[in-house]
Protein backbone atom coordinates (compact mmCIF):
# COMPACT_ATOMS: atom_id res chain seq x y z
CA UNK A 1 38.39 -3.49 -27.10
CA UNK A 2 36.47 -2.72 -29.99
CA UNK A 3 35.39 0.23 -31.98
CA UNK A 4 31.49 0.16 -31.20
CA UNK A 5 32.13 -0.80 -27.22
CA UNK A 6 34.23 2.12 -26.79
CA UNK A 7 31.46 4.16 -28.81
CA UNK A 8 28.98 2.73 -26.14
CA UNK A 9 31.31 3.22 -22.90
CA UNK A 10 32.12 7.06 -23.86
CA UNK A 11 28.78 7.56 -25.02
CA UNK A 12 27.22 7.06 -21.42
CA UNK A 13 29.34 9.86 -20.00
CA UNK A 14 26.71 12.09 -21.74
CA UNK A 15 23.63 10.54 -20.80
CA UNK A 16 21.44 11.96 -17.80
CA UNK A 17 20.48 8.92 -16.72
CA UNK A 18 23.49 7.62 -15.72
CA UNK A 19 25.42 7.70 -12.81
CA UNK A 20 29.20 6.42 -12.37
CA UNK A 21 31.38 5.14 -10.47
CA UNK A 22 34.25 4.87 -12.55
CA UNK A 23 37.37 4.37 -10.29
CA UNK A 24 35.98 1.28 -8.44
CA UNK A 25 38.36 1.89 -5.83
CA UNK A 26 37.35 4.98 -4.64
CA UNK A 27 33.97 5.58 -3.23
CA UNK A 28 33.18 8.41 -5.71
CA UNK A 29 29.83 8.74 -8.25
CA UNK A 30 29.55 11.13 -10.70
CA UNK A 31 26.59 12.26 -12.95
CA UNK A 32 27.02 13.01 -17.01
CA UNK A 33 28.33 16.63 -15.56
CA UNK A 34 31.21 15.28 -13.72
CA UNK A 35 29.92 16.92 -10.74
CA UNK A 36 30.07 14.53 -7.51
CA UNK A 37 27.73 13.45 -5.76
CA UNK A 38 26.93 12.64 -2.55
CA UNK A 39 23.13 10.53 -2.98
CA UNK A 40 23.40 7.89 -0.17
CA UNK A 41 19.69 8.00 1.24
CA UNK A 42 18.88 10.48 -1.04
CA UNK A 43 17.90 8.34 -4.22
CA UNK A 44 13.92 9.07 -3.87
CA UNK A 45 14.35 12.55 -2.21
CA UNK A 46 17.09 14.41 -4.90
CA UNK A 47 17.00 11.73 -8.01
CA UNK A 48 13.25 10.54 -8.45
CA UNK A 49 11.80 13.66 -6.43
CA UNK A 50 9.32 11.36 -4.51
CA UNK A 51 8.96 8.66 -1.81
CA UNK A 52 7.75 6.08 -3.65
CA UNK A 53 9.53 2.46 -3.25
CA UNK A 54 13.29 2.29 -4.41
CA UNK A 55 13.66 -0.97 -6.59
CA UNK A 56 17.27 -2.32 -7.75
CA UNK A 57 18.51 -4.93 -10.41
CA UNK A 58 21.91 -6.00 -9.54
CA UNK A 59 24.03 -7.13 -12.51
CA UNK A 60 21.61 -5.74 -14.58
CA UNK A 61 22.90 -6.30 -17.96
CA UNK A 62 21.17 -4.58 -20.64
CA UNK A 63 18.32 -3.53 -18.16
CA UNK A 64 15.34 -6.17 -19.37
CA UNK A 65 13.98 -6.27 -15.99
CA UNK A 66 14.24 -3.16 -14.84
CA UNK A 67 13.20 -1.72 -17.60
CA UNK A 68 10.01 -4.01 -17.77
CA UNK A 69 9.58 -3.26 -14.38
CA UNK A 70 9.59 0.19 -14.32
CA UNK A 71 6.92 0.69 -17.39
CA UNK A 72 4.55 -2.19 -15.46
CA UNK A 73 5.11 -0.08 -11.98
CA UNK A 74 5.07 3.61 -12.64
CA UNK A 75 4.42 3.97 -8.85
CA UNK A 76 7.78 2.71 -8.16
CA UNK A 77 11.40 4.13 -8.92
CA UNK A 78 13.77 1.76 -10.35
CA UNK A 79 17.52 0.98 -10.73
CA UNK A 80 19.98 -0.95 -12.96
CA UNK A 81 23.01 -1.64 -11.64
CA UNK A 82 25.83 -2.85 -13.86
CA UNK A 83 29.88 -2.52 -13.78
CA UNK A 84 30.19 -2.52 -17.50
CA UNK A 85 29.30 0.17 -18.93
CA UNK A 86 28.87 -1.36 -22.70
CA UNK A 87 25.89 -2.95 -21.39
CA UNK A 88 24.27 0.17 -19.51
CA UNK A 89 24.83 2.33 -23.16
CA UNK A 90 21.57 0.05 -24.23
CA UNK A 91 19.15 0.12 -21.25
CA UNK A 92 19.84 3.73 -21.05
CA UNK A 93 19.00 4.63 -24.28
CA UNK A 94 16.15 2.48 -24.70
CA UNK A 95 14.87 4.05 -21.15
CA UNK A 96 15.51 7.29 -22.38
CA UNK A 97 13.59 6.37 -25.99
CA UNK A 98 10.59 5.37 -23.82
CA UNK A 99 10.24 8.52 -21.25
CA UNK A 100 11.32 6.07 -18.30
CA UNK A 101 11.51 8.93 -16.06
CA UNK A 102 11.44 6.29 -12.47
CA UNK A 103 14.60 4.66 -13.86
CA UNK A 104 18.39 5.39 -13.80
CA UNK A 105 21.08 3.46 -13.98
CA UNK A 106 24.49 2.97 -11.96
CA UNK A 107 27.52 1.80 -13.30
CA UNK A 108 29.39 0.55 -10.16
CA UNK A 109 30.84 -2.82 -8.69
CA UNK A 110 28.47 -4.36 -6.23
CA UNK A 111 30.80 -4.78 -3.76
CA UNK A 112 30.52 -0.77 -3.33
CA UNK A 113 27.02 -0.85 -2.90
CA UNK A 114 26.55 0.28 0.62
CA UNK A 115 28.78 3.48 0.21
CA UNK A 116 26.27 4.63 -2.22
CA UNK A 117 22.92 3.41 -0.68
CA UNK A 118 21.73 4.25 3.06
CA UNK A 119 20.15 1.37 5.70
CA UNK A 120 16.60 1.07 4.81
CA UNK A 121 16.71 2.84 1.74
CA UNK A 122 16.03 0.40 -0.53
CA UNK A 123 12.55 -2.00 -0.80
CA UNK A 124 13.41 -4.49 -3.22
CA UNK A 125 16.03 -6.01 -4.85
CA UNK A 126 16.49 -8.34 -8.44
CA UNK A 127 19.41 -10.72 -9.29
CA UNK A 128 18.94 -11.74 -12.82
CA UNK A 129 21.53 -14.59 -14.67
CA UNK A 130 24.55 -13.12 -12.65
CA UNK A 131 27.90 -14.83 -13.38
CA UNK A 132 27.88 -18.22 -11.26
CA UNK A 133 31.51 -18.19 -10.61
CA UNK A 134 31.69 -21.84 -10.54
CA UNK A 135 34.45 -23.86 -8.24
CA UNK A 136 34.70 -23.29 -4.76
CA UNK A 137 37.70 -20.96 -5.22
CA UNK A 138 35.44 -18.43 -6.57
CA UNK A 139 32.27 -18.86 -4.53
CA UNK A 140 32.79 -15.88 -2.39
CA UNK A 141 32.61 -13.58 -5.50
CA UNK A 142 28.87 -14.87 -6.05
CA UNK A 143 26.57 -12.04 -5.48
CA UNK A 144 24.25 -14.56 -3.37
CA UNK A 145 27.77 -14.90 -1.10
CA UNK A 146 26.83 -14.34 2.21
CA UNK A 147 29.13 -11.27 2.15
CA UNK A 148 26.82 -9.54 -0.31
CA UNK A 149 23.38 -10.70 0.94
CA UNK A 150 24.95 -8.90 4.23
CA UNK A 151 25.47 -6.37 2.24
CA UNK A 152 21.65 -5.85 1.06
CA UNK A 153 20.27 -6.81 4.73
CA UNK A 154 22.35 -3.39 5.58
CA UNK A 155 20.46 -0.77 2.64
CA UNK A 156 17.27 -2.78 2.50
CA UNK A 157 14.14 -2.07 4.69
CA UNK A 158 13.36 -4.73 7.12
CA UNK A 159 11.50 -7.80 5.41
CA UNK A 160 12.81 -6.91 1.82
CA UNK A 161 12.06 -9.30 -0.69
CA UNK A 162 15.26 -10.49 -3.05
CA UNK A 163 14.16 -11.99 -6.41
CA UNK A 164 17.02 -14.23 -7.58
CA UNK A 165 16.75 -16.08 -11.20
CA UNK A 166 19.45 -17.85 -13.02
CA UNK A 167 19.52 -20.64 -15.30
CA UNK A 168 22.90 -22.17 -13.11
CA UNK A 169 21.22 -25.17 -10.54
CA UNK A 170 24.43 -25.05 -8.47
CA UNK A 171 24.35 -21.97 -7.87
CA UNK A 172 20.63 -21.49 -7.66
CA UNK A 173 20.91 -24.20 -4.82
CA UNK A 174 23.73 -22.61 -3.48
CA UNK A 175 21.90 -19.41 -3.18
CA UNK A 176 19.01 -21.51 -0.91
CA UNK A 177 21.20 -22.91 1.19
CA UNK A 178 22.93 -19.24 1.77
CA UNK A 179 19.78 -17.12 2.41
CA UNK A 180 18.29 -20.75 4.67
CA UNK A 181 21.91 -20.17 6.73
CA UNK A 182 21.46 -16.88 6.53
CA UNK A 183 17.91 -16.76 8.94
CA UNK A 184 16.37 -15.21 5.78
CA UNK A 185 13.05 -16.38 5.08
CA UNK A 186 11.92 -18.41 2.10
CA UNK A 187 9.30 -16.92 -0.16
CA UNK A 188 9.53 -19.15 -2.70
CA UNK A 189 11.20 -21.96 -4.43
CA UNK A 190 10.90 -23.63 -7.69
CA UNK A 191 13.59 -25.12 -10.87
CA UNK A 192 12.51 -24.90 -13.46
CA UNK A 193 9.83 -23.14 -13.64
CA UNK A 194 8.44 -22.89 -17.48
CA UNK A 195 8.05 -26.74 -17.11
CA UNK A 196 4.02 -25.60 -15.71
CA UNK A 197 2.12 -22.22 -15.66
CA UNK A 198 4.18 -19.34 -14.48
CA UNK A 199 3.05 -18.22 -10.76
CA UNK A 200 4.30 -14.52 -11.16
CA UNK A 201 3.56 -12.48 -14.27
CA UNK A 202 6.99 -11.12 -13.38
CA UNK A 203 8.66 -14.17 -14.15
CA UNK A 204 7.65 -14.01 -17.60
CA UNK A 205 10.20 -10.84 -18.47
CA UNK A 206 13.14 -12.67 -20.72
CA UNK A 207 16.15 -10.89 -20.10
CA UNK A 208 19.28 -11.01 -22.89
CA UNK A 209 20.95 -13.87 -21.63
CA UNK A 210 18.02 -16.06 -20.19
CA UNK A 211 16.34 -15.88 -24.28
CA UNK A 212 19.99 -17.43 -25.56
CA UNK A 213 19.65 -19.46 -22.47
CA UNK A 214 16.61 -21.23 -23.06
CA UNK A 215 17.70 -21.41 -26.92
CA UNK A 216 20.61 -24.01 -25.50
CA UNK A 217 18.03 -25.93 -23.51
CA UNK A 218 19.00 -24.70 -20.11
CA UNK A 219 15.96 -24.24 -17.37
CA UNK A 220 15.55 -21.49 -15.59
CA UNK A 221 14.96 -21.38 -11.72
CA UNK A 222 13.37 -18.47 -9.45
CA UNK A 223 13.83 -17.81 -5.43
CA UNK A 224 12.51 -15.39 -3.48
CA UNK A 225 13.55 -14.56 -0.10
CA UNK A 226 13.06 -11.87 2.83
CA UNK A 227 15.80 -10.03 4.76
């Protein structure tokens, strides 16, 4: 590991935006003071002080969307979700730089997600360029799996909307034919979709990895869906 990662993976420890789940084993989070904490169904009430609606980006990254996100929708609360906490170090700062006070960010595995989120907690959820995990051996580790979208259907509110965007067909049509077998319905569908005028303003946010994407030539593809 190199010098400036483990600059950016210490440094987090310190910032009050962050919250950690370090040992990914154990169901523990901790905030920059070490103290645990105990926030499942408590995110809006005890982190954001309000009720407004709970937003999360899973796989996060460096935060593009959420941050984005959060400075468009002020009336929401917002948060990044990542298990490396490298990438976190720069969406926290740069939320921190900009007074993002509805945004925090998690560092956790996704597979952990409901010990740290309550049923019905959450309003709205964003998958942006997560791995693929291509080959059948590694399918169930997809976070479109049906194991995770049961996940979500158990800390999301009834009729939830899941935003899903990768440049990966396979596993963008993999992720259809999950949330179709699934009984989720189908908000909408569309590959590559800078080839006409974007629907959503939303879709024009270019995280990290989608900007070297499109530099290779890759299209990108967007799917909505309810729970």
């Amino acid at each position: 590991m190199g010098k400036a990662k483990m600059f950016k993976i210490s440094s987090i420890n310190s910032f009050t935006n962050v919250y950690q789940n370090e040992h990914f084993t154990k169901p523990v989070l901790r905030n920059w003071e070490e103290k645990e904490l105990d926030l499942k169904g408590k995110w809006k009430s005890e982190v954001f002080k309000n009720e407004k609606a709970l937003v999360l980006e899973l796989a996060c990254g460096k935060g593009d969307y959420s941050i984005t996100l959060a400075k468009k929708y002020p009336d929401k609360n917002f948060i990044g979700i990542d298990s490396k906490g490298a990438r976190l170090f720069t969406g926290s700062k740069t939320a921190t730089a900009q007074n993002l006070h509805n945004l925090v960010w998690i560092r956790m595995r996704i597979e952990n997600i409901t010990n740290f989120f309550a049923e019905n907690e959450v309003d709205e959820i964003w998958i942006t360029f997560p791995d693929p995990f291509p080959g059948l051996k590694y399918a169930k580790r997809r976070l479109s799996a049906p194991s995770f979208l049961n996940r979500y259907k158990l800390i999301a509110k009834p009729g939830a909307t899941v935003h899903f965007k990768t440049d990966d067909l396979p596993l963008f049509q993999y992720t259809k034919e999950m949330a179709d077998e699934g009984g989720f319905k189908s908000l909408y569908y569309k590959e590559d979709i800078y080839s006409a005028p974007l629907d959503f303003e939303e879709l024009e946010i270019k995280t990290y990895y989608e900007k070297q994407h499109l530099e290779k030539g890759r299209t990108i593809n967007y799917l909505a869906f309810q729970l």
